[in-house]
C-alpha atoms as a PDB file:
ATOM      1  CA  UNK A   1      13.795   8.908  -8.372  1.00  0.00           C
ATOM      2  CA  UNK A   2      16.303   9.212 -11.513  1.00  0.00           C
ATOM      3  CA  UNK A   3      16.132   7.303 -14.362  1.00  0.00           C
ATOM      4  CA  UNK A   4      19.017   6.782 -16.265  1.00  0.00           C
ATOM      5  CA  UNK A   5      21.433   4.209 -18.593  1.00  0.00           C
ATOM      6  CA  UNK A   6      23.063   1.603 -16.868  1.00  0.00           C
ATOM      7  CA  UNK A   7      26.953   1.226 -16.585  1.00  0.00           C
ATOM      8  CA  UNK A   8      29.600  -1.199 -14.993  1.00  0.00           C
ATOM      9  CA  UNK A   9      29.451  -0.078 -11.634  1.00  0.00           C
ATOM     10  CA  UNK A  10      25.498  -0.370 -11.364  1.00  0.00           C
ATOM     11  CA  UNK A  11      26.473  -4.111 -11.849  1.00  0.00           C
ATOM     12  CA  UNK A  12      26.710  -5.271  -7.825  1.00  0.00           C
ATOM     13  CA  UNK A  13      23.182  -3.615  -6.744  1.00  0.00           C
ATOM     14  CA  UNK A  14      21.372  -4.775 -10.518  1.00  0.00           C
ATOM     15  CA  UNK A  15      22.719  -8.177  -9.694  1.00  0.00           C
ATOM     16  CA  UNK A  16      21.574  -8.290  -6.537  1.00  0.00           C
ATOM     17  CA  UNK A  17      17.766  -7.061  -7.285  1.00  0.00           C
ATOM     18  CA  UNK A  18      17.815  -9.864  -9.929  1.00  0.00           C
ATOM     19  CA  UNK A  19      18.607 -12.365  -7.545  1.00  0.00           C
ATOM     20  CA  UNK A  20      15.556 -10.841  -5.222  1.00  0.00           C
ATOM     21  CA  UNK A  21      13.124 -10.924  -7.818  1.00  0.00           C
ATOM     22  CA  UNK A  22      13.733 -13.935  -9.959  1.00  0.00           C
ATOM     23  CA  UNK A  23      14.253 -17.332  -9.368  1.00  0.00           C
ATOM     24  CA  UNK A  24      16.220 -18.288 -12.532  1.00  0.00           C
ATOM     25  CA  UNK A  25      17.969 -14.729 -12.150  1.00  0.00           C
ATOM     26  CA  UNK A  26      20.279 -13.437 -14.885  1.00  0.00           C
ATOM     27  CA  UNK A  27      24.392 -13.723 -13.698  1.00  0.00           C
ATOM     28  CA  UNK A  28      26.781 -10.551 -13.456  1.00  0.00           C
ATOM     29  CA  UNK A  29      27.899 -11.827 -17.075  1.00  0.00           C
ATOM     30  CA  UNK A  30      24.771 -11.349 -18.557  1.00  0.00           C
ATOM     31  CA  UNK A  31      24.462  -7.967 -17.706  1.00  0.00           C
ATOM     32  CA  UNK A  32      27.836  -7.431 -18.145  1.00  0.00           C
ATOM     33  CA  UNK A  33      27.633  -8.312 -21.793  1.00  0.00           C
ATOM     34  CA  UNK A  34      24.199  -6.460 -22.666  1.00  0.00           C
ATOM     35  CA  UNK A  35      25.641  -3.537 -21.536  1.00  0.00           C
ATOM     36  CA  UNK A  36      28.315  -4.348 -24.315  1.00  0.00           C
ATOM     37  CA  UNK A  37      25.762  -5.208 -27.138  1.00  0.00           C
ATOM     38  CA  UNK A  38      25.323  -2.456 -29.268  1.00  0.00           C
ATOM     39  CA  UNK A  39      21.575  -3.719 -29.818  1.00  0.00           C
ATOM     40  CA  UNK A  40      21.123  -3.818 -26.053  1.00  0.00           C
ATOM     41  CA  UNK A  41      19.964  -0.605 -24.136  1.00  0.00           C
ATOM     42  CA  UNK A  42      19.664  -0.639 -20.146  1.00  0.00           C
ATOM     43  CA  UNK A  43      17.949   1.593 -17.587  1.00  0.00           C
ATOM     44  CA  UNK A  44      18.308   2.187 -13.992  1.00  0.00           C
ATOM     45  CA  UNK A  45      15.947   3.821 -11.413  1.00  0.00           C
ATOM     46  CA  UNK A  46      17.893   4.745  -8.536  1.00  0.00           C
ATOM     47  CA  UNK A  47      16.575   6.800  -5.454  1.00  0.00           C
ATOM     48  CA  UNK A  48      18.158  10.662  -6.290  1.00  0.00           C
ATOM     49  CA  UNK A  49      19.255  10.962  -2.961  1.00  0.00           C
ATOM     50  CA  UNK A  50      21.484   8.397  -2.138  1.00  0.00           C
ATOM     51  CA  UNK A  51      22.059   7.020  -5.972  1.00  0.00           C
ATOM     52  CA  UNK A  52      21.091   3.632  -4.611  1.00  0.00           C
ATOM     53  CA  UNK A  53      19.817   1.428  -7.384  1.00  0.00           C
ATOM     54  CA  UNK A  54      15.945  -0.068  -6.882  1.00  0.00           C
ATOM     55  CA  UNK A  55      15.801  -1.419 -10.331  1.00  0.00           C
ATOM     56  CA  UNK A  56      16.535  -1.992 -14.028  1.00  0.00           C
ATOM     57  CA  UNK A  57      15.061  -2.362 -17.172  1.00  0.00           C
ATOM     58  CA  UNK A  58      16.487  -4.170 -20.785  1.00  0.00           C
ATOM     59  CA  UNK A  59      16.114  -3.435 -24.363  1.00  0.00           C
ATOM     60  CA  UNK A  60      16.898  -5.261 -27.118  1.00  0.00           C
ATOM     61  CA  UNK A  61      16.080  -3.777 -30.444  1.00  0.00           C
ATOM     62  CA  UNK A  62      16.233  -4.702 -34.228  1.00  0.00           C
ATOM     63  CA  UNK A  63      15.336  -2.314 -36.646  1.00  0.00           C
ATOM     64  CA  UNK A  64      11.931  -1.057 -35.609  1.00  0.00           C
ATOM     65  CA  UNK A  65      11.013  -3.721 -32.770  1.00  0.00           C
ATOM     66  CA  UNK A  66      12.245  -3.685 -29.229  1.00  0.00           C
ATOM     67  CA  UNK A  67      12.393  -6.867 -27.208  1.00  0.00           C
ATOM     68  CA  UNK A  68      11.988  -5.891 -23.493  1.00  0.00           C
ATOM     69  CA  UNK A  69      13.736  -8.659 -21.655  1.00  0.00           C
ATOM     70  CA  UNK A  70      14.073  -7.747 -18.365  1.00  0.00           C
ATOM     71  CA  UNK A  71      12.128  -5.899 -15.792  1.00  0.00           C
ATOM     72  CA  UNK A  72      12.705  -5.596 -12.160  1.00  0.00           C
ATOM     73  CA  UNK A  73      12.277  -3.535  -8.654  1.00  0.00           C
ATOM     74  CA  UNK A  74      12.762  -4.141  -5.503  1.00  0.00           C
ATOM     75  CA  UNK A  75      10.298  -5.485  -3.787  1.00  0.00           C
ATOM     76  CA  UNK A  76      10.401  -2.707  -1.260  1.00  0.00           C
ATOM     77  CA  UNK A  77       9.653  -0.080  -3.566  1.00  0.00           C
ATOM     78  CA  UNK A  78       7.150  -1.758  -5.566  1.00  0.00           C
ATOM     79  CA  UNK A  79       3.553  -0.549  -5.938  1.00  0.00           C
ATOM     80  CA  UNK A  80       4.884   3.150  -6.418  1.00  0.00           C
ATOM     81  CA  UNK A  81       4.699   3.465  -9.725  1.00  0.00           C
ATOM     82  CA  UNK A  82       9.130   3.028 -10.307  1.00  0.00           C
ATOM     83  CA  UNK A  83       8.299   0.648 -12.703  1.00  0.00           C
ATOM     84  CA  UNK A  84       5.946   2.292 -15.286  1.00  0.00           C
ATOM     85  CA  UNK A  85       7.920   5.386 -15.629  1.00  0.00           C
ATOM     86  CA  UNK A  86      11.245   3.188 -16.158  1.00  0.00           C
ATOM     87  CA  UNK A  87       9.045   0.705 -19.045  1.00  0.00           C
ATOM     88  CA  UNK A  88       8.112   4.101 -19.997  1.00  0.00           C
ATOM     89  CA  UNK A  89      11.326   5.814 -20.150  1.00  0.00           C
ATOM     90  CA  UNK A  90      12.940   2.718 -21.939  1.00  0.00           C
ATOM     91  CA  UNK A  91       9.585   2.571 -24.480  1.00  0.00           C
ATOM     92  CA  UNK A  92      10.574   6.420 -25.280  1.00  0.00           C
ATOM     93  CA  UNK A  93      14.349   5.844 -25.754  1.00  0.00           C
ATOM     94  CA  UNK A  94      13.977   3.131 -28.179  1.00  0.00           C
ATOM     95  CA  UNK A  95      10.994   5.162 -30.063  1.00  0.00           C
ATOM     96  CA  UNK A  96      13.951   7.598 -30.491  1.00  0.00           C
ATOM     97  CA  UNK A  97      16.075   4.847 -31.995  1.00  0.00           C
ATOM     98  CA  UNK A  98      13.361   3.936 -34.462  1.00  0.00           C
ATOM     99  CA  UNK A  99      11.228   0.983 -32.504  1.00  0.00           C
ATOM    100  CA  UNK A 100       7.615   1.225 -33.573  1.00  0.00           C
ATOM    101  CA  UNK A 101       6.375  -1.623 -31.763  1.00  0.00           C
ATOM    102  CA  UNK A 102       7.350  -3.798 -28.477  1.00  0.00           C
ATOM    103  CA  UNK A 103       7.181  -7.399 -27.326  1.00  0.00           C
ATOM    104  CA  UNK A 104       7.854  -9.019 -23.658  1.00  0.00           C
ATOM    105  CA  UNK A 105       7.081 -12.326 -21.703  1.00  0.00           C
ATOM    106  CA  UNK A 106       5.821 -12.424 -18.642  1.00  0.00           C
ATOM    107  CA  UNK A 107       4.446 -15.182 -15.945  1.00  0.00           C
ATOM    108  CA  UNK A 108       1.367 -15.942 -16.632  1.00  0.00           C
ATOM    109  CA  UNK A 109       0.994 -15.787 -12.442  1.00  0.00           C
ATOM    110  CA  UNK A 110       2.879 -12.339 -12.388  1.00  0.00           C
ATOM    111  CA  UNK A 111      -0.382 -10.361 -12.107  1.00  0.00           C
ATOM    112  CA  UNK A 112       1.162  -7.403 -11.328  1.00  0.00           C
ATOM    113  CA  UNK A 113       3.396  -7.253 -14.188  1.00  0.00           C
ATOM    114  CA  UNK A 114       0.627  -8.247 -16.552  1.00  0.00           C
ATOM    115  CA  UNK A 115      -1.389  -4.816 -15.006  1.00  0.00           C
ATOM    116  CA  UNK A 116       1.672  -2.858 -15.078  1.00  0.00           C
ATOM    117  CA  UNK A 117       2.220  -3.309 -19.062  1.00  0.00           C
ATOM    118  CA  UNK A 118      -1.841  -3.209 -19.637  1.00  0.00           C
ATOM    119  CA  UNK A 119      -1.552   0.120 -17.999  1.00  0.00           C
ATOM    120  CA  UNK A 120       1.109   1.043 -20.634  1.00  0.00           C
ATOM    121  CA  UNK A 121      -1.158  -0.072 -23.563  1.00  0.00           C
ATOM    122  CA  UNK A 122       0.442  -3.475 -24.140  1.00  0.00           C
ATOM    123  CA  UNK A 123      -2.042  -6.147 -25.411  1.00  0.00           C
ATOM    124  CA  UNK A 124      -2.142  -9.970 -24.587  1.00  0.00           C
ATOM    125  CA  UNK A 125      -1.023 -11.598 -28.199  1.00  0.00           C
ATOM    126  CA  UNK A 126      -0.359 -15.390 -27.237  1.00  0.00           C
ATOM    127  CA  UNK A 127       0.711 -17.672 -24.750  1.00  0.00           C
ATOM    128  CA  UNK A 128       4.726 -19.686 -24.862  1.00  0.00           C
ATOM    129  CA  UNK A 129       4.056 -22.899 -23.055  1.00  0.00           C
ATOM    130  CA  UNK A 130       6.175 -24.116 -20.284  1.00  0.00           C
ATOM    131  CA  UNK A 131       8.606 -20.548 -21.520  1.00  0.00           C
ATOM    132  CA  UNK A 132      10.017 -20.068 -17.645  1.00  0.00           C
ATOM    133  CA  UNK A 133      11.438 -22.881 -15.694  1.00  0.00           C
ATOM    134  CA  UNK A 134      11.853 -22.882 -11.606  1.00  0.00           C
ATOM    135  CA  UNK A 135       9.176 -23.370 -11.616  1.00  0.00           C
ATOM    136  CA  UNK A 136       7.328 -24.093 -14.453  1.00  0.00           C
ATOM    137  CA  UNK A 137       5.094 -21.844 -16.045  1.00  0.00           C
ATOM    138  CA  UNK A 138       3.599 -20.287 -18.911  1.00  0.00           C
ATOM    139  CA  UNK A 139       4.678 -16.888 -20.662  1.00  0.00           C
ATOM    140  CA  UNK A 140       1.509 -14.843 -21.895  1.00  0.00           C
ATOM    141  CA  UNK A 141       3.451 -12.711 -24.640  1.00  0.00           C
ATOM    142  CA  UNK A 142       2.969  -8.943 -25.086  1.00  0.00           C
ATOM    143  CA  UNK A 143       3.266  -6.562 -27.391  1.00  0.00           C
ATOM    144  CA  UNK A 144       2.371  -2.755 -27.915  1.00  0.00           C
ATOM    145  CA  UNK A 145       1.946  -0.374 -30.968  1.00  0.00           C
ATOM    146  CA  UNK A 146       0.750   2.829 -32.099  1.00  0.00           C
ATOM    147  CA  UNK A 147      -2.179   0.503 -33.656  1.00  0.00           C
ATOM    148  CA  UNK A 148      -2.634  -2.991 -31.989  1.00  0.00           C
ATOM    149  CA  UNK A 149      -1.729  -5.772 -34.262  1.00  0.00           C
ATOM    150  CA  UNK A 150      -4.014  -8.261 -31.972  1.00  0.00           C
ATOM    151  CA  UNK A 151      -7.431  -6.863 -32.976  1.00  0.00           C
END
């Protein structure tokens, strides 16, 4: 597995894991114009043999916070621990670029991703009611810092 910044022609197979994992998936476009944003930092894991991509990560930081916005792998290759090293490997790339702390959304019925980011050390800090649509659900917000600002 290699972990490594995103460019145009990841575009096709990033597209196409969104559209696996997500109902209201993010368009070409929309990756297309993060990778464009100067506030906007994007990872791929791709298998190191055959470059193939098996997911992506997004970063969007201001000053010292980071707004993780999008996390996905295939659903193949889930369960193997792809995703924590790439949350990892975007959480150290934007503590290099001065983010002290991190926030993300995710279903509150995505108990996977929930254990995933408690295994990083990110904390439960509130709920966003009716936040994700198709279908309808809660967002239990997240956030992680050298010293929790939920206690």
């Amino acid at each position: 597995m290699q972990i490594r910044p995103m460019t145009e022609m990841d575009l096709d197979a990033v597209t196409h894991v969104e559209e696996v994992c997500f109902s209201d998936a993010w368009s070409r476009k929309n990756f297309e114009d993060s990778l464009k944003e100067p506030s906007a930092h994007l990872l791929v894991t791709a298998d190191e043999a055959s470059d193939e991509v098996i997911g992506y990560c997004c970063l969007y930081q201001a000053l010292d916070e980071g707004e993780i916005v999008n996390v996905a792998i295939a659903p193949e290759y889930r369960q193997k621990g792809y995703g924590a090293a790439m949350v990892g490997a975007l959480m150290k790339l934007g503590r290099s670029l001065g983010a002290e702390s991190f926030y993300l959304e995710v279903r509150a019925g995505n108990t996977a991703g929930k254990r995933l980011y408690e295994s990083i050390g990110f904390e439960t800090c509130g709920i966003r009611k009716d936040f994700y649509s198709d279908p309808r659900e809660d967002a239990v917000l997240m956030v992680w810092q050298e010293k929790s600002i939920c206690q």
